[in-house]
C-alpha atoms as a PDB file:
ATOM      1  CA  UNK A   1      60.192 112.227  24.744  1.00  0.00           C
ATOM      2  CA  UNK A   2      59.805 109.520  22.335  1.00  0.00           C
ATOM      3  CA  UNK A   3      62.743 107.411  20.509  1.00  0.00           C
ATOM      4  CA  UNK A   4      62.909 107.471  16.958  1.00  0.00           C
ATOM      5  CA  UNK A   5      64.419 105.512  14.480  1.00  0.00           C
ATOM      6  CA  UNK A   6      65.353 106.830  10.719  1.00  0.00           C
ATOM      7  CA  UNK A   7      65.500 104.254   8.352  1.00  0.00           C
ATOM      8  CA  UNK A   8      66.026 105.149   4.783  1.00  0.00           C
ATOM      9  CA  UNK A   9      65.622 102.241   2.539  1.00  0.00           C
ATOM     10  CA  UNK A  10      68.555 101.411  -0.015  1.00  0.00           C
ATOM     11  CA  UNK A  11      71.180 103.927   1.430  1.00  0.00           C
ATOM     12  CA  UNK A  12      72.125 101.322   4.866  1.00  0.00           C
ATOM     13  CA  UNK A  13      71.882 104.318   6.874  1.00  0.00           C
ATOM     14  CA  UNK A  14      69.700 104.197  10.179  1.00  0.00           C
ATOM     15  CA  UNK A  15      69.775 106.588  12.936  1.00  0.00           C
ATOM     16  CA  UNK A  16      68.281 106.921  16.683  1.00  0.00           C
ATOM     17  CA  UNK A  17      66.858 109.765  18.088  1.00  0.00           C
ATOM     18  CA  UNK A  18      65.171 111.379  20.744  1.00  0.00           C
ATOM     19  CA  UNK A  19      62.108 113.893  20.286  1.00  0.00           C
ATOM     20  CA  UNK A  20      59.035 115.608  21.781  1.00  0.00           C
ATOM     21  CA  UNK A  21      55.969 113.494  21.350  1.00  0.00           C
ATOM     22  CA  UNK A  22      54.692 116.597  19.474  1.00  0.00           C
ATOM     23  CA  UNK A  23      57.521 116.666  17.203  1.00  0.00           C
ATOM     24  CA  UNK A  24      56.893 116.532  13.168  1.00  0.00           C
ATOM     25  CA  UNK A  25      58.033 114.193  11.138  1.00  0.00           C
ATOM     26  CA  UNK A  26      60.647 117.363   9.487  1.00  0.00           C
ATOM     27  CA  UNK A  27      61.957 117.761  13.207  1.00  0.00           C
ATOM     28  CA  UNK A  28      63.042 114.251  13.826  1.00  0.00           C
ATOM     29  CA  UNK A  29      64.826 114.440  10.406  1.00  0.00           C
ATOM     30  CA  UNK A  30      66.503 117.812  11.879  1.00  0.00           C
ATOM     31  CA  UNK A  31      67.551 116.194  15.268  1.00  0.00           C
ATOM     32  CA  UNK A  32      68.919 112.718  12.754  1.00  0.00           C
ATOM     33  CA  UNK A  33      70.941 115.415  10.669  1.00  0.00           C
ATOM     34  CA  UNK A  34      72.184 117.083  13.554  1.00  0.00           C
ATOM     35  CA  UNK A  35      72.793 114.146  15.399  1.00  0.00           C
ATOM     36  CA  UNK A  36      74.924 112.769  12.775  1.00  0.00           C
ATOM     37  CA  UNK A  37      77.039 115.752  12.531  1.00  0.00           C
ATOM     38  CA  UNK A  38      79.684 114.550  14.855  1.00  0.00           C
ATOM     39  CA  UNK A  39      79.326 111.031  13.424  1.00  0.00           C
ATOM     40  CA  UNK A  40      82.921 108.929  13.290  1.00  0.00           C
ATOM     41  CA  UNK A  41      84.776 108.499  10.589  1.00  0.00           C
ATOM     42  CA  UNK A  42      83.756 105.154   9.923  1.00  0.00           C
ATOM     43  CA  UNK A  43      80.100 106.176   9.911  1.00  0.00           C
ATOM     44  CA  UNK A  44      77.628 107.490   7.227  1.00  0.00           C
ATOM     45  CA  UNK A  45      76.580 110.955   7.595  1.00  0.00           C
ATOM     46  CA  UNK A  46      73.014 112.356   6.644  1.00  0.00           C
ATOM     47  CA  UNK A  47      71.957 115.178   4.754  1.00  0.00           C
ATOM     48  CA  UNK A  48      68.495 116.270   3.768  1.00  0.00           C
ATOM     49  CA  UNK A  49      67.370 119.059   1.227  1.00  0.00           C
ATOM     50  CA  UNK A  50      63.411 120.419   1.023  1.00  0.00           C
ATOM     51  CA  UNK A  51      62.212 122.416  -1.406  1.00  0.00           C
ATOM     52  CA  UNK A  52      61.595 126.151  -0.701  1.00  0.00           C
ATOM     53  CA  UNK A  53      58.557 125.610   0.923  1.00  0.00           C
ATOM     54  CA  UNK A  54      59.386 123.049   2.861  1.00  0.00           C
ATOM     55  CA  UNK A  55      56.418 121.302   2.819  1.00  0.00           C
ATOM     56  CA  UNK A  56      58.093 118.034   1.503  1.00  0.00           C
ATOM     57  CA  UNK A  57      61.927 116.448   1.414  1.00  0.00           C
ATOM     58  CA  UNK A  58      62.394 116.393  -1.856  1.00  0.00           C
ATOM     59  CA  UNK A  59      66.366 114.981  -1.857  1.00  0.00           C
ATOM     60  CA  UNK A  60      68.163 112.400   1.050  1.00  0.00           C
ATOM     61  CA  UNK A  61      71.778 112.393   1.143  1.00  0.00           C
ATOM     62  CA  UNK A  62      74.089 109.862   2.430  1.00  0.00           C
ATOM     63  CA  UNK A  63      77.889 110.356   2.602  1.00  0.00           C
ATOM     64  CA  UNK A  64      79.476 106.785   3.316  1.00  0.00           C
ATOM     65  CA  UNK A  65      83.022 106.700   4.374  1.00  0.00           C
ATOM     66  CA  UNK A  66      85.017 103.826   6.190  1.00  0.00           C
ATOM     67  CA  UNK A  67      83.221 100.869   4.848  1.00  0.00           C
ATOM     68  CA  UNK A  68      79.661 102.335   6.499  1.00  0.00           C
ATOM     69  CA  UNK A  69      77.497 100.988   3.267  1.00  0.00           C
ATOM     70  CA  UNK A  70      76.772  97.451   4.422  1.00  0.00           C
ATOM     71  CA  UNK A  71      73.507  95.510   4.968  1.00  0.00           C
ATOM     72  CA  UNK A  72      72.495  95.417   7.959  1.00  0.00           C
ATOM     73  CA  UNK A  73      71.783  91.268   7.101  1.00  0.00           C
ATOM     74  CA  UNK A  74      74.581  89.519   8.529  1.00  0.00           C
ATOM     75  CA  UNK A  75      76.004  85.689   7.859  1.00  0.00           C
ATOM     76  CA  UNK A  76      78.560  84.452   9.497  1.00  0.00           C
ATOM     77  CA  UNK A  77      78.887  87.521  11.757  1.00  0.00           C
ATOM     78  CA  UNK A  78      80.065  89.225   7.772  1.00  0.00           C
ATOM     79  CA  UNK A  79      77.215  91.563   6.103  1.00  0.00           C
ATOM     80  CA  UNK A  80      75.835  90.031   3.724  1.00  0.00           C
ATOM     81  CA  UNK A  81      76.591  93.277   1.037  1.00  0.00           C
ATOM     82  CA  UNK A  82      78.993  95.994   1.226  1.00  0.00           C
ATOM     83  CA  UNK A  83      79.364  98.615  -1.004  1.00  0.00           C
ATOM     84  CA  UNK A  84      81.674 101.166  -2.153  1.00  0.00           C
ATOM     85  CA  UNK A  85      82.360 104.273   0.045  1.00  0.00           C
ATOM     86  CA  UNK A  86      80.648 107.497  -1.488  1.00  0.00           C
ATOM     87  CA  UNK A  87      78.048 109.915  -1.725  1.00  0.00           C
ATOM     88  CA  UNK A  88      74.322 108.281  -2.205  1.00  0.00           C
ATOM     89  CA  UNK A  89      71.946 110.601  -3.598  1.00  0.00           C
ATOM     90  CA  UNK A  90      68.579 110.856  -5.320  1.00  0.00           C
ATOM     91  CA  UNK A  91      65.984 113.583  -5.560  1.00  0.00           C
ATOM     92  CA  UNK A  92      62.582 113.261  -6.418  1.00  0.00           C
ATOM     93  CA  UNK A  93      60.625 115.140  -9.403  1.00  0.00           C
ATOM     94  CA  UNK A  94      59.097 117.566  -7.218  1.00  0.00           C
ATOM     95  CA  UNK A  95      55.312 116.426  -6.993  1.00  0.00           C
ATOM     96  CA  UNK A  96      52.626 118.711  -5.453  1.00  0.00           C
ATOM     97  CA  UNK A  97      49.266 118.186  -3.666  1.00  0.00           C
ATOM     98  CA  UNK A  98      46.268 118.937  -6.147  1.00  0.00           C
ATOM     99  CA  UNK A  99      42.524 118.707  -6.194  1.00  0.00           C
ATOM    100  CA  UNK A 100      41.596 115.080  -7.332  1.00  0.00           C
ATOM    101  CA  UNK A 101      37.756 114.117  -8.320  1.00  0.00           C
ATOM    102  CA  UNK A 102      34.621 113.716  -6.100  1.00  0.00           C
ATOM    103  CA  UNK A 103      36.546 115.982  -2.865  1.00  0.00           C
ATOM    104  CA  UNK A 104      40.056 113.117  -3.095  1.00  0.00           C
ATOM    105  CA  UNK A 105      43.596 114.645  -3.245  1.00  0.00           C
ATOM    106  CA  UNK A 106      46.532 113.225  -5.761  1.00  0.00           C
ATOM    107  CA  UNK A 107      49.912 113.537  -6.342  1.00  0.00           C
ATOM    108  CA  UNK A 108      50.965 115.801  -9.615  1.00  0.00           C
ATOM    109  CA  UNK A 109      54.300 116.290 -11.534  1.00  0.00           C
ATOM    110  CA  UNK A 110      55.666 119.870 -11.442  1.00  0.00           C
ATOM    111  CA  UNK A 111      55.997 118.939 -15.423  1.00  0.00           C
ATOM    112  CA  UNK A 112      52.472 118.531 -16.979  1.00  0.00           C
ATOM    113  CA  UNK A 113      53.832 116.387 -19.234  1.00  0.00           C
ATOM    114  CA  UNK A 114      55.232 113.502 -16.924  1.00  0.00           C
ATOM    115  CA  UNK A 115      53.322 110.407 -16.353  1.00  0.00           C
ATOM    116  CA  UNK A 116      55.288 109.425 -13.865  1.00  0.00           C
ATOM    117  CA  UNK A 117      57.189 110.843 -10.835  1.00  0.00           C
ATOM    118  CA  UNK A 118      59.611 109.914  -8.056  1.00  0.00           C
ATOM    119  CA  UNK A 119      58.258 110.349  -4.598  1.00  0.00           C
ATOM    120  CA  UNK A 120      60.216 110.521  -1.239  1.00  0.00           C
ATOM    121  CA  UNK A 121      57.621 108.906   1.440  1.00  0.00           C
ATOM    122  CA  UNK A 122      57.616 108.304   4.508  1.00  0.00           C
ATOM    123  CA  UNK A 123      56.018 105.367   6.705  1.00  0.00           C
ATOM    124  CA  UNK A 124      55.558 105.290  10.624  1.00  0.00           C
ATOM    125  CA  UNK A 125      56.098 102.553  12.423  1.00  0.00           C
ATOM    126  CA  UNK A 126      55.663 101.645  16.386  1.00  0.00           C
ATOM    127  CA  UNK A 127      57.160  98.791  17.955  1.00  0.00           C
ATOM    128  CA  UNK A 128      55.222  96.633  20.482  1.00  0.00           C
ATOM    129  CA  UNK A 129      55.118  93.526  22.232  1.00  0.00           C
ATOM    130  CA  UNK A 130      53.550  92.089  19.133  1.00  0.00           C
ATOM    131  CA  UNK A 131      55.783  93.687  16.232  1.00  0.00           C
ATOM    132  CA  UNK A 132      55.320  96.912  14.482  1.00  0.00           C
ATOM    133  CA  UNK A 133      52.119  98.602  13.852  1.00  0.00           C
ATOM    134  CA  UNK A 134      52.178 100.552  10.264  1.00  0.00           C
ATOM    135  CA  UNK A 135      50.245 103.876  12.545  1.00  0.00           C
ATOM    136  CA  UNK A 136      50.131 104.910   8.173  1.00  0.00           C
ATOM    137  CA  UNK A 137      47.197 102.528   8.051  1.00  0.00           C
ATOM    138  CA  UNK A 138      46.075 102.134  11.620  1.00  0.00           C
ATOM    139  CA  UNK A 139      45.454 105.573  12.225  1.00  0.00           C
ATOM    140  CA  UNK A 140      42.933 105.516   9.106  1.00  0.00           C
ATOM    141  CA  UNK A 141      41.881 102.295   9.439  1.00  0.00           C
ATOM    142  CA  UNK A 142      42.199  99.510   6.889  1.00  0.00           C
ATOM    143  CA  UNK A 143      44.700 100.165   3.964  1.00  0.00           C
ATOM    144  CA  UNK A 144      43.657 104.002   3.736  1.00  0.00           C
ATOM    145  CA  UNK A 145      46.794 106.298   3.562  1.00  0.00           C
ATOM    146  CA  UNK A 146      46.403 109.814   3.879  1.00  0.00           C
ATOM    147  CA  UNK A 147      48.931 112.244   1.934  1.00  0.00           C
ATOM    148  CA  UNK A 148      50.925 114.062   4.650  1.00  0.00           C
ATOM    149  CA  UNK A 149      53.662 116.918   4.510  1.00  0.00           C
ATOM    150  CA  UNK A 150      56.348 116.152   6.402  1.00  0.00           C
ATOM    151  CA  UNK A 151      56.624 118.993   7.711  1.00  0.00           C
ATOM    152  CA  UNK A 152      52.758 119.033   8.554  1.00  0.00           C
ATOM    153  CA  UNK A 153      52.673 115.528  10.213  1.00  0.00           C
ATOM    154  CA  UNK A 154      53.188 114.306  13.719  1.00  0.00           C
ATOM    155  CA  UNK A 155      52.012 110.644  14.467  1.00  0.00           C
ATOM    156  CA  UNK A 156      53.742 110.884  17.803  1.00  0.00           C
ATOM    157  CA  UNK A 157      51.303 112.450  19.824  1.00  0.00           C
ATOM    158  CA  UNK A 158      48.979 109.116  20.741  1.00  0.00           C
ATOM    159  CA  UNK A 159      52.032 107.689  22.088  1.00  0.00           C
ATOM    160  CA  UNK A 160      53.426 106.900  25.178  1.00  0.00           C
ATOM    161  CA  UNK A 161      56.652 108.801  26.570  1.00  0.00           C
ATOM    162  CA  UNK A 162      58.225 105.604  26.451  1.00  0.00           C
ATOM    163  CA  UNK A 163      56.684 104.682  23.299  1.00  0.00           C
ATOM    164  CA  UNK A 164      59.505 103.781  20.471  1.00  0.00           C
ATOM    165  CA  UNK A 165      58.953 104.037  16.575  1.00  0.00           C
ATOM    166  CA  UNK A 166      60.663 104.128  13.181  1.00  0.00           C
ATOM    167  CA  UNK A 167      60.381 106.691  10.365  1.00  0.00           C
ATOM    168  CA  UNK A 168      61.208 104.725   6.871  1.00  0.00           C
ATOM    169  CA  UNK A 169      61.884 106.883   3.766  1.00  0.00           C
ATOM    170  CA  UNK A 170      61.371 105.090   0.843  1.00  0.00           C
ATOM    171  CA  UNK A 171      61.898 106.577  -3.378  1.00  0.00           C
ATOM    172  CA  UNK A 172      58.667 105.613  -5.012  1.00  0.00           C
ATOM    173  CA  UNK A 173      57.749 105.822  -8.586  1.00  0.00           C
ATOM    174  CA  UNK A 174      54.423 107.052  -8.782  1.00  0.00           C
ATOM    175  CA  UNK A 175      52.015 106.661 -12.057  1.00  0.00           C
ATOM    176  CA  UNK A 176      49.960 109.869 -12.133  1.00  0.00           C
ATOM    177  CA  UNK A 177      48.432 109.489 -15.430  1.00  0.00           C
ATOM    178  CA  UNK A 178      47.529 106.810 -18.450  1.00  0.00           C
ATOM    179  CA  UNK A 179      50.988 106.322 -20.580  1.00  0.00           C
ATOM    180  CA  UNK A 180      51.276 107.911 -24.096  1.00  0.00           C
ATOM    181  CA  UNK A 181      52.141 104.475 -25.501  1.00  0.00           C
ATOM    182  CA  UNK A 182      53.685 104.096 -28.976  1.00  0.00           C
ATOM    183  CA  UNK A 183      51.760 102.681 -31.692  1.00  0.00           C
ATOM    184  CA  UNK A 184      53.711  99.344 -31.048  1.00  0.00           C
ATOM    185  CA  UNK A 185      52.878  99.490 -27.308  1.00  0.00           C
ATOM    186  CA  UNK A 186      49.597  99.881 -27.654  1.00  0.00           C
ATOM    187  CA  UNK A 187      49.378  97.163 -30.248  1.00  0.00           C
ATOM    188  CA  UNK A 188      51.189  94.876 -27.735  1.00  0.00           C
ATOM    189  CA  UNK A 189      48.684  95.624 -25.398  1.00  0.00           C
ATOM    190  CA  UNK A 190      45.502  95.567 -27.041  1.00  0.00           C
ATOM    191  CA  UNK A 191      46.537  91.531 -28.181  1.00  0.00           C
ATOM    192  CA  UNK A 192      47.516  90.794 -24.297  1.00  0.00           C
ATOM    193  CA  UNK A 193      44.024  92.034 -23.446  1.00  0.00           C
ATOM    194  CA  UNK A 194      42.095  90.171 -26.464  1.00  0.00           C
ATOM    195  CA  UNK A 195      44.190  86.995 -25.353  1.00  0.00           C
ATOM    196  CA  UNK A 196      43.029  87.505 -21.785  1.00  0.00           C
ATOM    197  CA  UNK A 197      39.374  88.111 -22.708  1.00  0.00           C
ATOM    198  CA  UNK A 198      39.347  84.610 -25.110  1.00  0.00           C
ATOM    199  CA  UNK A 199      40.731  82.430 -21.843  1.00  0.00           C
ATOM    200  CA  UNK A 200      38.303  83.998 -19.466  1.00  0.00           C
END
């Protein structure tokens, strides 16, 4: 068994667990949700919603009730924000894997017609004597990332039983394709890059 942490950045919600080295990424969010099911009344609870293949989390709830949404940054012994009590919530567009140029993968919109598109990701961490190793990079080597299903992914398996880590969710806006830019846009930008080519 290895410990987990679930972080999800923006919603102050963390959450320890306890899971097979083997386990995926998906089943340490099971075991946080399930975990949290029997949470106190003065703590947040977590839900999670995938799409229908559940190849990727495509929406992270957060109830907060009894004054749970606070940093986790304290001053004075007081956290340094608090926020309402509530339901946080935000889904992403619902991206897919596709065939990229020259054998590479990429991220597309479920609308051909976005530019743009929210991502849930997730990042692996492992703590050590020396601070935590990002195992999203290490385990490539230099800043290579390699797009992962959740449900697909277990970075546990190298470690040691006694071996602790955190899972961080973070909504990320991805750009997937050049801008359709309005005549003024592109104006604006075709002067910013004339003014940088005449100072270089």
């Amino acid at each position: 068994m290895v410990e987990v942490t679930v972080d999800i950045t923006g919603y102050f919600f963390s959450r320890t667990v306890n899971v097979p080295k083997e386990a995926t990424v998906q089943e340490v969010m099971a075991e946080a949700v399930a975990a949290n099911a029997t949470a106190a009344n003065d703590e947040a609870r977590l839900l999670v919603l995938s799409d229908l293949d559940d190849k990727f989390l495509n929406e992270i709830i957060v109830v907060h009730r009894g004054g749970s949404a606070k940093s986790r940054q304290v001053r004075d012994g007081v956290p340094t924000r608090q926020y309402d009590d509530g339901i946080f919530s935000f889904a992403d567009d619902q991206i897919e894997i596709e065939a990229g140029p020259n054998g590479t993968s990429r991220f597309a919109p479920r609308d051909p017609n976005a530019s743009r598109a929210l991502a849930w990701q997730f990042y692996v961490y492992k703590e050590t004597s020396e601070g935590l190793v990002d195992l999203s990079r290490s385990n490539l080597g230099g800043l290579r990332r390699q797009v992962e299903a959740f449900s697909e992914a277990t970075p546990f398996v190298a470690g040691d039983d006694d071996a602790k880590y955190q899972v961080v969710w973070r909504l990320v806006a991805l750009a997937l394709r050049p801008d359709q830019l309005t005549e003024g846009r592109v104006a604006l930008v075709a002067g910013l890059l004339e003014a940088n080519s005449s100072e270089a």
